[in-house]
Protein backbone atom coordinates (compact mmCIF):
# COMPACT_ATOMS: atom_id res chain seq x y z
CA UNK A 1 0.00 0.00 0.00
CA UNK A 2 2.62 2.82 0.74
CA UNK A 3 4.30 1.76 -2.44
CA UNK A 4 1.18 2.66 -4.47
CA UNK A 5 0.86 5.58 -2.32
CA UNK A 6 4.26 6.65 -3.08
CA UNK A 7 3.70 5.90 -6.65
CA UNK A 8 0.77 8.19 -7.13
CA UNK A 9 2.80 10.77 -5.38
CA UNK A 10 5.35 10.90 -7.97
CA UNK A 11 2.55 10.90 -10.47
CA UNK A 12 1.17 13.56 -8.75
CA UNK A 13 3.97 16.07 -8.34
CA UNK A 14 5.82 14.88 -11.98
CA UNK A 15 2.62 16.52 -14.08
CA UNK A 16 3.66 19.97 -12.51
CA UNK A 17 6.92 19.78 -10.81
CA UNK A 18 7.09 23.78 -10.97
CA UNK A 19 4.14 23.87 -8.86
CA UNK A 20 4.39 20.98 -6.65
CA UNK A 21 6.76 18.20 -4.22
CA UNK A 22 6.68 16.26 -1.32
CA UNK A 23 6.29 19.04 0.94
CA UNK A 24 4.02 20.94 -1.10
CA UNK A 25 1.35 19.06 -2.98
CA UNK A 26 -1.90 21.36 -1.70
CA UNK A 27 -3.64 22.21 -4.70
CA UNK A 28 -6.49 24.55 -5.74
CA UNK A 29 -7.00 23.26 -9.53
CA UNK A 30 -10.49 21.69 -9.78
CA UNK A 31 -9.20 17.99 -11.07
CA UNK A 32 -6.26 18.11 -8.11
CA UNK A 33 -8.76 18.72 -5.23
CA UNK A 34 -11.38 16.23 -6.15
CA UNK A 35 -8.32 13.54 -6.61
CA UNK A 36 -7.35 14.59 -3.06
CA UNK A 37 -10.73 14.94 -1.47
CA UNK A 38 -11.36 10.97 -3.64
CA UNK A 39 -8.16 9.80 -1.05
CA UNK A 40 -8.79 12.01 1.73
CA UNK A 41 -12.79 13.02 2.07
CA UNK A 42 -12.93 14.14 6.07
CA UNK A 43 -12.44 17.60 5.68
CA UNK A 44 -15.21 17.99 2.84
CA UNK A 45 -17.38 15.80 4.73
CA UNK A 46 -17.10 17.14 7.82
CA UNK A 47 -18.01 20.67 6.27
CA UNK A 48 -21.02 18.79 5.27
CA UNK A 49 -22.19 17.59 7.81
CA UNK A 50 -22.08 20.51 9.97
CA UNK A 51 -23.46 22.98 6.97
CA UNK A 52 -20.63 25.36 6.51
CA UNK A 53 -19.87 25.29 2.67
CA UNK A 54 -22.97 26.97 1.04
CA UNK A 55 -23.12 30.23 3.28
CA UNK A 56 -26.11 32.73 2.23
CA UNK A 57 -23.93 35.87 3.02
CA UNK A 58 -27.42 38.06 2.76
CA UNK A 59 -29.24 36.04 5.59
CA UNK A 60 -26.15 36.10 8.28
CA UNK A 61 -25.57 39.66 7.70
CA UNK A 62 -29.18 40.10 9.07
CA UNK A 63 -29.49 37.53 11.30
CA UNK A 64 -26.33 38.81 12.74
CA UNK A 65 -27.58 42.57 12.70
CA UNK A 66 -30.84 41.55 14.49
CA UNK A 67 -28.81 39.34 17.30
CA UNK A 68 -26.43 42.10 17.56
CA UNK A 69 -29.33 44.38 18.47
CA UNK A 70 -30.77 41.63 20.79
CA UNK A 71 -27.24 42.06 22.82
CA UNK A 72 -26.96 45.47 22.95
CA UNK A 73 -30.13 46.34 25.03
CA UNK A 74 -27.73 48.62 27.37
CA UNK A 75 -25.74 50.23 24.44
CA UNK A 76 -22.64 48.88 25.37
CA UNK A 77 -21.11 48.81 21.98
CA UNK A 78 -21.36 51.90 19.78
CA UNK A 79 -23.22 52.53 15.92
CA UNK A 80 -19.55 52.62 15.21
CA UNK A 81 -18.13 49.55 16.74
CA UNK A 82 -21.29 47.78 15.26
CA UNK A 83 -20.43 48.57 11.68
CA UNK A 84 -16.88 47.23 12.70
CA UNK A 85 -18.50 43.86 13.54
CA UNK A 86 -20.98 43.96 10.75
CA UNK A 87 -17.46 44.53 8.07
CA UNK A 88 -15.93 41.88 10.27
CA UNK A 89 -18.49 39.39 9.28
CA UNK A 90 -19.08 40.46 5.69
CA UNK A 91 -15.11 40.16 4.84
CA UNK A 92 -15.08 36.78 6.68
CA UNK A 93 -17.94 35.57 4.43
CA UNK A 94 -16.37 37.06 1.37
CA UNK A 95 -12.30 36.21 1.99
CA UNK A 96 -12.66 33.82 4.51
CA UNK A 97 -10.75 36.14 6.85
CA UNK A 98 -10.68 39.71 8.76
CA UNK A 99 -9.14 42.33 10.79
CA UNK A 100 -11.12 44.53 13.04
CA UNK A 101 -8.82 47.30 14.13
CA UNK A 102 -8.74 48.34 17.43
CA UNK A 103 -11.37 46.15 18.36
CA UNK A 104 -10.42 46.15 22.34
CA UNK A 105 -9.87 49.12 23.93
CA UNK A 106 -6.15 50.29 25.36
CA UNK A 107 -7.67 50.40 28.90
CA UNK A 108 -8.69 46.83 28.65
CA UNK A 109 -5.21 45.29 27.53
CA UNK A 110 -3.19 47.15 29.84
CA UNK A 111 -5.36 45.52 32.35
CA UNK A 112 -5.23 41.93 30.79
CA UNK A 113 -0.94 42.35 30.45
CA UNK A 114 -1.20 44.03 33.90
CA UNK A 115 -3.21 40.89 35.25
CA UNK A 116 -0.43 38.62 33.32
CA UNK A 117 2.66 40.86 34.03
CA UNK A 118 4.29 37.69 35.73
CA UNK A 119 3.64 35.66 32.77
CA UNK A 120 5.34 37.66 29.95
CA UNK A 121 7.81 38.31 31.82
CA UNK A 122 8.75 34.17 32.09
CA UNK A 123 8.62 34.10 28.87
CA UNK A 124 10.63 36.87 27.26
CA UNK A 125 13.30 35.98 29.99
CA UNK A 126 13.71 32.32 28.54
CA UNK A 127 14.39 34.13 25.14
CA UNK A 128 17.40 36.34 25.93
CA UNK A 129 19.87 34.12 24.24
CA UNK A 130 18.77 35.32 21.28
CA UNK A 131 17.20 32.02 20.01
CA UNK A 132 13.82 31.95 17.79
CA UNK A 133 11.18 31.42 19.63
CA UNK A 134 7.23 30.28 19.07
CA UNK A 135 5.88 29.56 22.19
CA UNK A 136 2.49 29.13 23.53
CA UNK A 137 1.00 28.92 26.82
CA UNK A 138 -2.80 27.95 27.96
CA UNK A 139 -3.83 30.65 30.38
CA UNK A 140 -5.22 30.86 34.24
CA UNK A 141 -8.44 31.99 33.76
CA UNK A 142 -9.26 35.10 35.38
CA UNK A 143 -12.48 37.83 34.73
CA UNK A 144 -9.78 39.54 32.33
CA UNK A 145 -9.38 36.70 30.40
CA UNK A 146 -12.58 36.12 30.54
CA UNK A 147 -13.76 39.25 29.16
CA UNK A 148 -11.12 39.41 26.08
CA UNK A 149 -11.73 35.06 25.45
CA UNK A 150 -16.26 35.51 25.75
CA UNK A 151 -16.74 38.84 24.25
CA UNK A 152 -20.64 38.67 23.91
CA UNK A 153 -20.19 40.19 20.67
CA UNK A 154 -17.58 37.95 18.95
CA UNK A 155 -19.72 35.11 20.43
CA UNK A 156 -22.85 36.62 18.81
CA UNK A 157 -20.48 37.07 15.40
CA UNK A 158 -19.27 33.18 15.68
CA UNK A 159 -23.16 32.32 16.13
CA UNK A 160 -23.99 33.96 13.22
CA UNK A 161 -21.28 32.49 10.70
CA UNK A 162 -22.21 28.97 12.02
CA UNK A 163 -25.67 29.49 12.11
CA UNK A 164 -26.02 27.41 15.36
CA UNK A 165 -24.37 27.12 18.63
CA UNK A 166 -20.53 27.88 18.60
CA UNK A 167 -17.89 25.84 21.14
CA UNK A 168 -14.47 26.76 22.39
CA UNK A 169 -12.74 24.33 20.08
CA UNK A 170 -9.29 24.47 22.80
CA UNK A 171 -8.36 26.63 25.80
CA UNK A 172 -7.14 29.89 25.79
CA UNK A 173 -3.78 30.58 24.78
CA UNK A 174 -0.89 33.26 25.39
CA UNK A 175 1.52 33.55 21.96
CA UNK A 176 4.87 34.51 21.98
CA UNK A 177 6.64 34.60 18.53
CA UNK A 178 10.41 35.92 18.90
CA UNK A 179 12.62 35.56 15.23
CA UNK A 180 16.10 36.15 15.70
CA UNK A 181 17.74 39.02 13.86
CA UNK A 182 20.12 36.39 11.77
CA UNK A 183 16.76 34.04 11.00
CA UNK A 184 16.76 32.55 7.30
CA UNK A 185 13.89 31.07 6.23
CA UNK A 186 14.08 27.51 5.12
CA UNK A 187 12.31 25.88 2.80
CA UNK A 188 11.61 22.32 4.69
CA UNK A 189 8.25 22.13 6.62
CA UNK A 190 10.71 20.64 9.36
CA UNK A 191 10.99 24.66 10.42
CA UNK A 192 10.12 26.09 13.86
CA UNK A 193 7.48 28.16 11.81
CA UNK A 194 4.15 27.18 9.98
CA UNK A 195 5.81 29.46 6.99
CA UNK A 196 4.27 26.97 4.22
CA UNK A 197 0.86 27.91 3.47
CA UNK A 198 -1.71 25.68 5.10
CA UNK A 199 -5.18 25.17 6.62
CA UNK A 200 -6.46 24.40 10.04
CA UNK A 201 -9.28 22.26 10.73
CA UNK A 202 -12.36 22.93 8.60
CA UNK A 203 -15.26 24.45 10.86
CA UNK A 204 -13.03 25.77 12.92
CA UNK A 205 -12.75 29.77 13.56
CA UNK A 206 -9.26 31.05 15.01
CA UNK A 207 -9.04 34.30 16.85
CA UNK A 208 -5.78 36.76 17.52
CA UNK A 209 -5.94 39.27 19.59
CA UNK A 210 -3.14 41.49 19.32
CA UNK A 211 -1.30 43.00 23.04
CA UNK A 212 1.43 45.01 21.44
CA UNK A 213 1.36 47.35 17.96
CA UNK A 214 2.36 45.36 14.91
CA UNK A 215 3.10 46.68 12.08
CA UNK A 216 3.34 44.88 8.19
CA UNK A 217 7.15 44.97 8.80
CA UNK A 218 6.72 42.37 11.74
CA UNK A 219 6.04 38.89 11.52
CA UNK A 220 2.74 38.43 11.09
CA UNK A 221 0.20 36.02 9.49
CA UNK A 222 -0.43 36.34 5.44
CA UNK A 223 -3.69 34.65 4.49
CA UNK A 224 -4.50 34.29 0.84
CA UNK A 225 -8.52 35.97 0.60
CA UNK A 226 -11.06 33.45 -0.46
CA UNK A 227 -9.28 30.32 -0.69
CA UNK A 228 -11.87 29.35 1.82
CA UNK A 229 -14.53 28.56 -0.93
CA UNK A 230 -12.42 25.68 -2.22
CA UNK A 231 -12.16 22.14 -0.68
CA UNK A 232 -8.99 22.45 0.59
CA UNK A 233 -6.72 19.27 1.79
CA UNK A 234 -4.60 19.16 4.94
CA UNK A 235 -1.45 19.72 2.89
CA UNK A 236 0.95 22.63 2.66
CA UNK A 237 0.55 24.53 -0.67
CA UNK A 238 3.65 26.03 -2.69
CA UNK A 239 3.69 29.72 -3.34
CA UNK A 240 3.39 29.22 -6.79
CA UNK A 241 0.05 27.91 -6.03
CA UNK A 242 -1.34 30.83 -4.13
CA UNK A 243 0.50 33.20 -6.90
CA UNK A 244 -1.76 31.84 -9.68
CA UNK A 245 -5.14 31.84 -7.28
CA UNK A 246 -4.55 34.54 -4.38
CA UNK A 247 -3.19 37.53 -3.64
CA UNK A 248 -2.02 37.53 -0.22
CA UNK A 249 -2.77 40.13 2.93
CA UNK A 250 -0.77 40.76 5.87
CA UNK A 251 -2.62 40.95 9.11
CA UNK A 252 -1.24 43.88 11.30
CA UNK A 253 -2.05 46.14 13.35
CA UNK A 254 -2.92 48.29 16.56
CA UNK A 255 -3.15 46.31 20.00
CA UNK A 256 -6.45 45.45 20.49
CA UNK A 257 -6.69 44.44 16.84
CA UNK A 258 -8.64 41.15 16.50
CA UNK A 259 -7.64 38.68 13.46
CA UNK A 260 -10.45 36.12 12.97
CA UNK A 261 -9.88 33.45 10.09
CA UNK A 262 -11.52 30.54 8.88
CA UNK A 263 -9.61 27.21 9.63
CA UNK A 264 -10.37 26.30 5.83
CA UNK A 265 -8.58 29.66 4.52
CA UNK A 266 -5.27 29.09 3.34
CA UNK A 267 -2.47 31.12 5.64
CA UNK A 268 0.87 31.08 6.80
CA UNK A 269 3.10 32.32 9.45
CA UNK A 270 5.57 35.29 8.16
CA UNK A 271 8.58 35.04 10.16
CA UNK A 272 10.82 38.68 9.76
CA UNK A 273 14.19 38.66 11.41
CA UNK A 274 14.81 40.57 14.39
CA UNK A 275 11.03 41.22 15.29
CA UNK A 276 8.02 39.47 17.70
CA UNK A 277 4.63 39.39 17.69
CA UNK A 278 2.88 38.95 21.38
CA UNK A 279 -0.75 37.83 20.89
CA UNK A 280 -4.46 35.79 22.74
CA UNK A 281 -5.35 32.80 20.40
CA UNK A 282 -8.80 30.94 20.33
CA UNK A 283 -10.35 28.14 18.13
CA UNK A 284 -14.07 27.71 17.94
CA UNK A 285 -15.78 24.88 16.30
CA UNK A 286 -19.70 24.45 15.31
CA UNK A 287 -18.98 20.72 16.96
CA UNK A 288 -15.71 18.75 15.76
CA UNK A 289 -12.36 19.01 16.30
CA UNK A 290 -12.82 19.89 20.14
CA UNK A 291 -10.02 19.33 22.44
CA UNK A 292 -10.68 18.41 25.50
CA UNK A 293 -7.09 17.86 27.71
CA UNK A 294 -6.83 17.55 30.88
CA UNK A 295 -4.02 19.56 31.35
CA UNK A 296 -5.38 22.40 30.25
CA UNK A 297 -8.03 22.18 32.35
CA UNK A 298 -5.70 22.10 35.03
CA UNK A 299 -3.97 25.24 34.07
CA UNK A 300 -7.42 26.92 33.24
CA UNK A 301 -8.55 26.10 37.01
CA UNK A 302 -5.04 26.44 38.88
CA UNK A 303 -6.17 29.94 39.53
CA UNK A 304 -9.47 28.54 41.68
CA UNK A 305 -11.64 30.61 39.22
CA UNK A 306 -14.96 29.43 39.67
CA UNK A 307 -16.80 28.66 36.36
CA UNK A 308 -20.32 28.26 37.79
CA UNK A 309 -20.13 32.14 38.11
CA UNK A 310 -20.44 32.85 34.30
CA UNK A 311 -23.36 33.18 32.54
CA UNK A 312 -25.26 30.61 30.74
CA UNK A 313 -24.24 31.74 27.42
CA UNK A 314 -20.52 31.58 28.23
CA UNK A 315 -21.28 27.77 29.96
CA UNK A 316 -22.56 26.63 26.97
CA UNK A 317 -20.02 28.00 24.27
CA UNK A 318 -17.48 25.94 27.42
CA UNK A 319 -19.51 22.95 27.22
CA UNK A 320 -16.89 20.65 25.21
CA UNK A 321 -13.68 21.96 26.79
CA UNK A 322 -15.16 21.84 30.47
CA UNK A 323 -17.91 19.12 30.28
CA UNK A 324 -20.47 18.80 32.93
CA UNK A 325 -21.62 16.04 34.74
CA UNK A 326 -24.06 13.97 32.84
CA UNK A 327 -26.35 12.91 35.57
CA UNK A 328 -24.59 9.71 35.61
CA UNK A 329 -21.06 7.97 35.65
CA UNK A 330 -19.30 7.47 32.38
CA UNK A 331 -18.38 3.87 31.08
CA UNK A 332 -15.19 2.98 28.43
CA UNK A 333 -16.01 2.00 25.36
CA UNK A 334 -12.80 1.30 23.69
CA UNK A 335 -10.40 4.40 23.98
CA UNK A 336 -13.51 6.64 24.57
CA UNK A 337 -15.32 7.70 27.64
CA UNK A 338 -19.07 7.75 27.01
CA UNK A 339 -22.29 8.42 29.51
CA UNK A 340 -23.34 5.54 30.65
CA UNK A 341 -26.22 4.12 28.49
CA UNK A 342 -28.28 3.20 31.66
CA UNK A 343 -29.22 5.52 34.64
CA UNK A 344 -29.48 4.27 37.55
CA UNK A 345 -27.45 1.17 37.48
């Protein structure tokens, strides 16, 4: 079998060799993605299943209008900040990514880094030997985390797009990405970056929020606008390949900027020498690709922050990452733990 595999491969990557090898062999020709979907459905199906390939742009702009006004009974957002959201959620329908500027407030990251002083610290002291550095940490939760991870509004926005419930697909994290000033790229996918262009999981929606000023001259994340609308494959594509389809766009900006992409656009990490980028990332999911890890619940929870204190809207976008007691034990059912069929037993 991996001989035939292999075989195909070299089939594959031999009818455009300019365009495609082992590393790179994403592809956004029509014939190329239904071979790949053919060997490797999931992704396509999984979009499916959970209805998030045919989106009617028209009907979540007003759904998401009308649930925004729902929200905002006390006026807590402005006409202004509205039509922020509103362009948020048009661009993500239309390129399958977005970047609302200045989305948080300065007041309310200075609090957040304030809150997580100690933290950033830690980690920009393990990176004074001038190493590269990508590093991620899940965070303590705390009401400042809290209030930049459950904005009511970005969970309204994430409601909208799915059209049903959304879940926090993982825990919150803290990103710290340090390049050192005599980086060179290299062209192996073996890098400490995600520099290849590349997917994510396909209903998922990932969320930056930006704690320090970044500017295009950073590193930063490119994503190539509307590759979302294809049925991409969990492969990395060449940059040939996003040259004939995409024009990229770097995502930048003021702190307080949120960057919200689809997991099925196409985007990469663009490492500059000699620069950082200091940044909150969530995942969301309509219902797959949740992971629950007991570790991070640990971390979540080392702070004692009680979760029965939120409200239920933020419970129930927590559901998969903190489950709740079923009303009865669980049982093992292979590798799985499952509710027990039975109550009472």
């Amino acid at each position: 079998m991996e001989k035939i595999k292999n075989y195909l491969k070299s089939l594959y990557i031999k009818t455009d060799p300019k365009m495609y090898d082992l590393d790179h062999m994403g592809a956004l020709s029509f014939w190329r993605s239904f071979f790949l979907n053919i060997l490797r459905p999931g992704r396509i199906i999984t979009r499916i299943r959970y209805n998030q390939i045919f989106k009617n742009k028209k009907k979540i702009l007003k759904n998401f209008n009308a649930n925004l006004d729902l929200i905002n009974t006390k006026n807590a957002i402005s006409e202004f900040q509205k039509r922020k959201l509103l362009k948020g959620m048009n661009d993500l329908l239309v390129n399958g990514a977005t970047v609302i500027d200045s989305y948080f407030s300065d007041e309310i990251i200075e609090t957040f880094l304030q809150d997580k002083q100690k933290t950033l610290n830690q980690i920009k002291q393990t990176s004074n030997n001038g190493e590269s550095k990508y590093y991620k940490e899940v965070l303590e939760l705390t009401d400042n985390v809290i209030k930049l991870w459950l904005d009511p509004y970005l969970t309204c926005l994430l409601n909208s797009y799915y059209g049903r419930q959304s879940y926090a697909a993982r825990y919150p994290n803290f990103y710290f990405t340090e390049v050192s000033k005599n980086y060179k790229i290299k062209k192996t996918v073996s890098d400490l970056w995600p520099h290849s262009w590349h997917v994510d999981y396909p209903t998922n929606i990932i969320v930056f929020v930006l704690l320090q000023d970044l500017s295009e001259s950073d590193v930063c994340m490119e994503v190539a606008p509307g590759t979302h609308k294809y049925f991409n494959s969990a492969l990395n594509y060449s940059d040939e390949i996003i040259a004939n389809y995409s024009k990229p766009v770097k995502f930048f900006g003021k702190k307080g900027t949120i960057h919200i992409f689809l997991g099925n656009t196409i985007h990469r990490l663009r490492p500059v020498a000699g620069s950082q980028r200091v940044a909150l990332r969530y995942e969301f999911t309509p219902g797959p690709n949740i992971f629950l890890d007991y570790d991070g619940i640990s971390k979540c929870l080392s702070s004692g922050y009680k979760l029965n204190k939120l409200n239920h809207s933020e419970q129930k976008i927590l559901e998969g990452i903190f489950p709740k007691y079923p009303q009865r034990g669980f049982e093992l059912n292979g590798k799985s733990l499952v509710p027990n069929k039975y109550k009472g037993i």
